[in-house]
C-alpha atoms as a PDB file:
ATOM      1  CA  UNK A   1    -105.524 -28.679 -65.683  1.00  0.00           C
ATOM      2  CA  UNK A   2    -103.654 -26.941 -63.073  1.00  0.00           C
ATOM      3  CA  UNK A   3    -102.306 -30.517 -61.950  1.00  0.00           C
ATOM      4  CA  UNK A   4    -100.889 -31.074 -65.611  1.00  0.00           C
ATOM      5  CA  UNK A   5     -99.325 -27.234 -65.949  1.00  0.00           C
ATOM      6  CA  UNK A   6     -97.341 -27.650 -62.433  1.00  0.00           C
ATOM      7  CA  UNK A   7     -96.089 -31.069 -63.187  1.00  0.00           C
ATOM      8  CA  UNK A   8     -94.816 -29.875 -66.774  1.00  0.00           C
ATOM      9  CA  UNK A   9     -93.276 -26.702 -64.939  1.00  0.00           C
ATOM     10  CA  UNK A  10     -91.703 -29.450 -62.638  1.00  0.00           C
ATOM     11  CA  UNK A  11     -90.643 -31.425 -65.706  1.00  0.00           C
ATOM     12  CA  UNK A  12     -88.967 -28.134 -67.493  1.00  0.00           C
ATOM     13  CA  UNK A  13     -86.899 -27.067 -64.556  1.00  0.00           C
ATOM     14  CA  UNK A  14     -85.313 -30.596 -63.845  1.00  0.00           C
ATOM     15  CA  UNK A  15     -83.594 -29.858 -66.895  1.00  0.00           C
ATOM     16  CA  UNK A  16     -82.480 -26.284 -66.166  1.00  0.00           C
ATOM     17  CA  UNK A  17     -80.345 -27.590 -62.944  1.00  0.00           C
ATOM     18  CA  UNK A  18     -76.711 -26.780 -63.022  1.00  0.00           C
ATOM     19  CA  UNK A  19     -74.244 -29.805 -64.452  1.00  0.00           C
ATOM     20  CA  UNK A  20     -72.284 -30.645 -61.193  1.00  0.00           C
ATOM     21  CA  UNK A  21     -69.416 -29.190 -61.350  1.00  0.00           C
ATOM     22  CA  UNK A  22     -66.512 -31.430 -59.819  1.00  0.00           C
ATOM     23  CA  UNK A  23     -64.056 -28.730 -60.167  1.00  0.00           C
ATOM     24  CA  UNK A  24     -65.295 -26.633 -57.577  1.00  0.00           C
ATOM     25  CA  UNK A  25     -64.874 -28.203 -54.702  1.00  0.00           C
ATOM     26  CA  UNK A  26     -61.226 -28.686 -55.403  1.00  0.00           C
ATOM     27  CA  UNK A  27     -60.737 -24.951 -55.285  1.00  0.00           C
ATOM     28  CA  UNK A  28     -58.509 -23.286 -53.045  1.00  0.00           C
ATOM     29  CA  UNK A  29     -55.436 -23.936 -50.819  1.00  0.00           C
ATOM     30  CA  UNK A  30     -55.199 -27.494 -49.112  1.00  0.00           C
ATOM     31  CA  UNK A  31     -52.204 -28.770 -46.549  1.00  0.00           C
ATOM     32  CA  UNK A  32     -51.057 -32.540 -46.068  1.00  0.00           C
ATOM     33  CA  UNK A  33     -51.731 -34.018 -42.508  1.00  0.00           C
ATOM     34  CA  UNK A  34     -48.723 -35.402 -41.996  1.00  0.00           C
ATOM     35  CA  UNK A  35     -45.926 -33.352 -43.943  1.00  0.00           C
ATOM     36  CA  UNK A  36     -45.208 -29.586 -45.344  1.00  0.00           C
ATOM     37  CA  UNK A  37     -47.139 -30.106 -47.865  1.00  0.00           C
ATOM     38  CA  UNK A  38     -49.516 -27.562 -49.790  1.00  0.00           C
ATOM     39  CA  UNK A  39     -51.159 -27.534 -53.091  1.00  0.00           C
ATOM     40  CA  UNK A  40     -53.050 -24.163 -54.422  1.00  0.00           C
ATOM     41  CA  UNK A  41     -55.585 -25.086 -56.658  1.00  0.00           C
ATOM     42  CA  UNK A  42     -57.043 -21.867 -58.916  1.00  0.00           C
ATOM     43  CA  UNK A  43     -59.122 -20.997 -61.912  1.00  0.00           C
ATOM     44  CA  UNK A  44     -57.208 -19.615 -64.871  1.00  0.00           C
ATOM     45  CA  UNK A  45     -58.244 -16.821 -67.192  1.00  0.00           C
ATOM     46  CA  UNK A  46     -59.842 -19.290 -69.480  1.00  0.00           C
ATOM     47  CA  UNK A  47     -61.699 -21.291 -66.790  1.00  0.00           C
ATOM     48  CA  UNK A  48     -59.328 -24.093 -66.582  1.00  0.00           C
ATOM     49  CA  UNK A  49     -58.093 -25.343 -63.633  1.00  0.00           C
ATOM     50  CA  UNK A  50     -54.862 -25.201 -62.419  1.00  0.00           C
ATOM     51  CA  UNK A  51     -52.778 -26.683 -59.252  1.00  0.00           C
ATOM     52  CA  UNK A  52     -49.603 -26.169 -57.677  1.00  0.00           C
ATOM     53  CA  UNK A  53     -47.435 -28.353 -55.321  1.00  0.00           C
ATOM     54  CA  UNK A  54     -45.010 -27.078 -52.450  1.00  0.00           C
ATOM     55  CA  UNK A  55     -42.882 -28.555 -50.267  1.00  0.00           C
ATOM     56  CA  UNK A  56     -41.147 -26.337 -47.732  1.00  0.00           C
ATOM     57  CA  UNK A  57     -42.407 -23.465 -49.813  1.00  0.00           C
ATOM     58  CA  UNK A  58     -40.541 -24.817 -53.019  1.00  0.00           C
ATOM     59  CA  UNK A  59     -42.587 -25.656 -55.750  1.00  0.00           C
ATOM     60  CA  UNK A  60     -42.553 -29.159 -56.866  1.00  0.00           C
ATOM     61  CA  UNK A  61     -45.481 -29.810 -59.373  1.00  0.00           C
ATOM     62  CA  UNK A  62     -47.873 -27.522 -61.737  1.00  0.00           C
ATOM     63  CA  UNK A  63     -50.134 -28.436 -64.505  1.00  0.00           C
ATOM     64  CA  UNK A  64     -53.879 -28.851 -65.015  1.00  0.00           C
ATOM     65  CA  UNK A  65     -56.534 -30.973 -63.525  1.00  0.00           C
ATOM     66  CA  UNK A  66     -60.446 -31.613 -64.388  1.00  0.00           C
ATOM     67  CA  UNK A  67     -62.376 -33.567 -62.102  1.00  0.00           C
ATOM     68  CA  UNK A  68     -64.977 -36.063 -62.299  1.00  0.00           C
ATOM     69  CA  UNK A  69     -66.919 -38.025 -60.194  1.00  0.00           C
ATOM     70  CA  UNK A  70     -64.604 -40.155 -58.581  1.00  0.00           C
ATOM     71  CA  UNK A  71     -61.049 -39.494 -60.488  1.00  0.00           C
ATOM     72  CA  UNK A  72     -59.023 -36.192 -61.613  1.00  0.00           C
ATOM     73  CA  UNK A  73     -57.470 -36.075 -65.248  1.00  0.00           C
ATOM     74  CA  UNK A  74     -54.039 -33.928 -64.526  1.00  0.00           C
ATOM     75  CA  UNK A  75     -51.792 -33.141 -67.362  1.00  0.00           C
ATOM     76  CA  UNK A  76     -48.082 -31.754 -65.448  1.00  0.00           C
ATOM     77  CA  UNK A  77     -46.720 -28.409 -66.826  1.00  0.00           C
ATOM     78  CA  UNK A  78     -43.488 -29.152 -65.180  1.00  0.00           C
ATOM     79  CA  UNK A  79     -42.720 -32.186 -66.712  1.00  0.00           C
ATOM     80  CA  UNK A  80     -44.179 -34.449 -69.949  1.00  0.00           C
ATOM     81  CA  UNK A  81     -46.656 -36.680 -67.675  1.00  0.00           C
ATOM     82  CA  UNK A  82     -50.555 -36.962 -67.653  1.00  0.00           C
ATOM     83  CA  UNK A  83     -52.275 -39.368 -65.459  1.00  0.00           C
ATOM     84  CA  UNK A  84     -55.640 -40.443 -63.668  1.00  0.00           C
ATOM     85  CA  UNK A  85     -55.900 -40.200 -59.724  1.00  0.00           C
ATOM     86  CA  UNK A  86     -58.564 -41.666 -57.550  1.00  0.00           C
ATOM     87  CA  UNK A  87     -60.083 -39.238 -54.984  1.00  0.00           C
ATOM     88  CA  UNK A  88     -62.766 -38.661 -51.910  1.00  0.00           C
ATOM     89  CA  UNK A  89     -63.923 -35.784 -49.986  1.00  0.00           C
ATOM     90  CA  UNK A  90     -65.397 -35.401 -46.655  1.00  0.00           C
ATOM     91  CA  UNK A  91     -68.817 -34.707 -46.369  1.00  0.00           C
ATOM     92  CA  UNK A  92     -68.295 -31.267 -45.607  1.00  0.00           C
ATOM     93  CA  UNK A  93     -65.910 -31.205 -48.688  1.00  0.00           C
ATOM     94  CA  UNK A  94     -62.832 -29.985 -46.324  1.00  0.00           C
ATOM     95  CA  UNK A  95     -60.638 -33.066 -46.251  1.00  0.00           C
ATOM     96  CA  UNK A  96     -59.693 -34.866 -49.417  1.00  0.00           C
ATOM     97  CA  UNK A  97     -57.876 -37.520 -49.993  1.00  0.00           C
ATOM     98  CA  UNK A  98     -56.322 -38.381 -53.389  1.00  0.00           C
ATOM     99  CA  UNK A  99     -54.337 -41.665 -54.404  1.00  0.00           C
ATOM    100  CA  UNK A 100     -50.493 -40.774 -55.522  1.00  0.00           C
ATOM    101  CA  UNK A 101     -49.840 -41.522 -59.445  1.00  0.00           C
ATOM    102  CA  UNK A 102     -48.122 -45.141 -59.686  1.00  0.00           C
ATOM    103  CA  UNK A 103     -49.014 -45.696 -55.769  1.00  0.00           C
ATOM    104  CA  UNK A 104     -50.932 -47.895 -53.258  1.00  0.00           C
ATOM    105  CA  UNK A 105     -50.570 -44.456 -51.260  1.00  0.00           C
ATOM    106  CA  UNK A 106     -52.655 -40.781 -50.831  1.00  0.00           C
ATOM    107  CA  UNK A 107     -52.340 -37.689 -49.896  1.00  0.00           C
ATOM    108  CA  UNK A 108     -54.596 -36.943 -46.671  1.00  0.00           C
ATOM    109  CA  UNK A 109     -55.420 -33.357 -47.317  1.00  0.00           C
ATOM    110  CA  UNK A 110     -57.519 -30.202 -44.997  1.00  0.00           C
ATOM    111  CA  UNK A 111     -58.807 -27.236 -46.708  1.00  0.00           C
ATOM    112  CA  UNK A 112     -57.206 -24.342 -45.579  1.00  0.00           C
ATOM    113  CA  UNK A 113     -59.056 -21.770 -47.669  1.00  0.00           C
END
């Protein structure tokens, strides 16, 4: 009997785990390897998330992005363009790398914070 009860407790909390949120990791500031590159990525007040693009300081891309398993939906603020891009983190989820839209290239990106 006590077999039986713990493996149905077992059962019922498998499907009380948290979704995996993709999103999450994404979260904060990153900086290109390679150029002056940084992109602020941030929650909004209604959950979505949000991203920002500078180059020498200057802004150069906003919108919104939600992230799956393997690619990120972003929809640009800045101008009328929504696309699909490819990405992979790190083990430790502090470098990312994400394809360019209409590219064989990617950004090589470190988490700053």
């Amino acid at each position: 009997m006590l077999k039986n009860s713990l493996i149905i407790i077992s059962f019922l909390s498998l499907n009380n785990l948290p979704i995996e949120n993709y999103n999450e990791a994404f979260i904060g500031i990153w900086a290109e390897f390679h150029s002056s590159e940084t992109i602020q990525v941030f929650r909004g007040e209604n959950a979505d998330i949000y991203f920002e693009r500078f180059l020498d300081n200057v802004l150069v891309a906003s919108g919104q992005m939600d992230a799956g398993e393997l690619e990120i939906q972003v929809e640009r603020s800045d101008i009328d363009s929504k696309y699909k891009l490819e990405y992979s983190f790190s083990t430790d989820q502090q470098v990312l790398s994400v394809m360019k839209p209409n590219s064989t290239e990617a950004w090589l990106l470190y988490k700053i914070r």
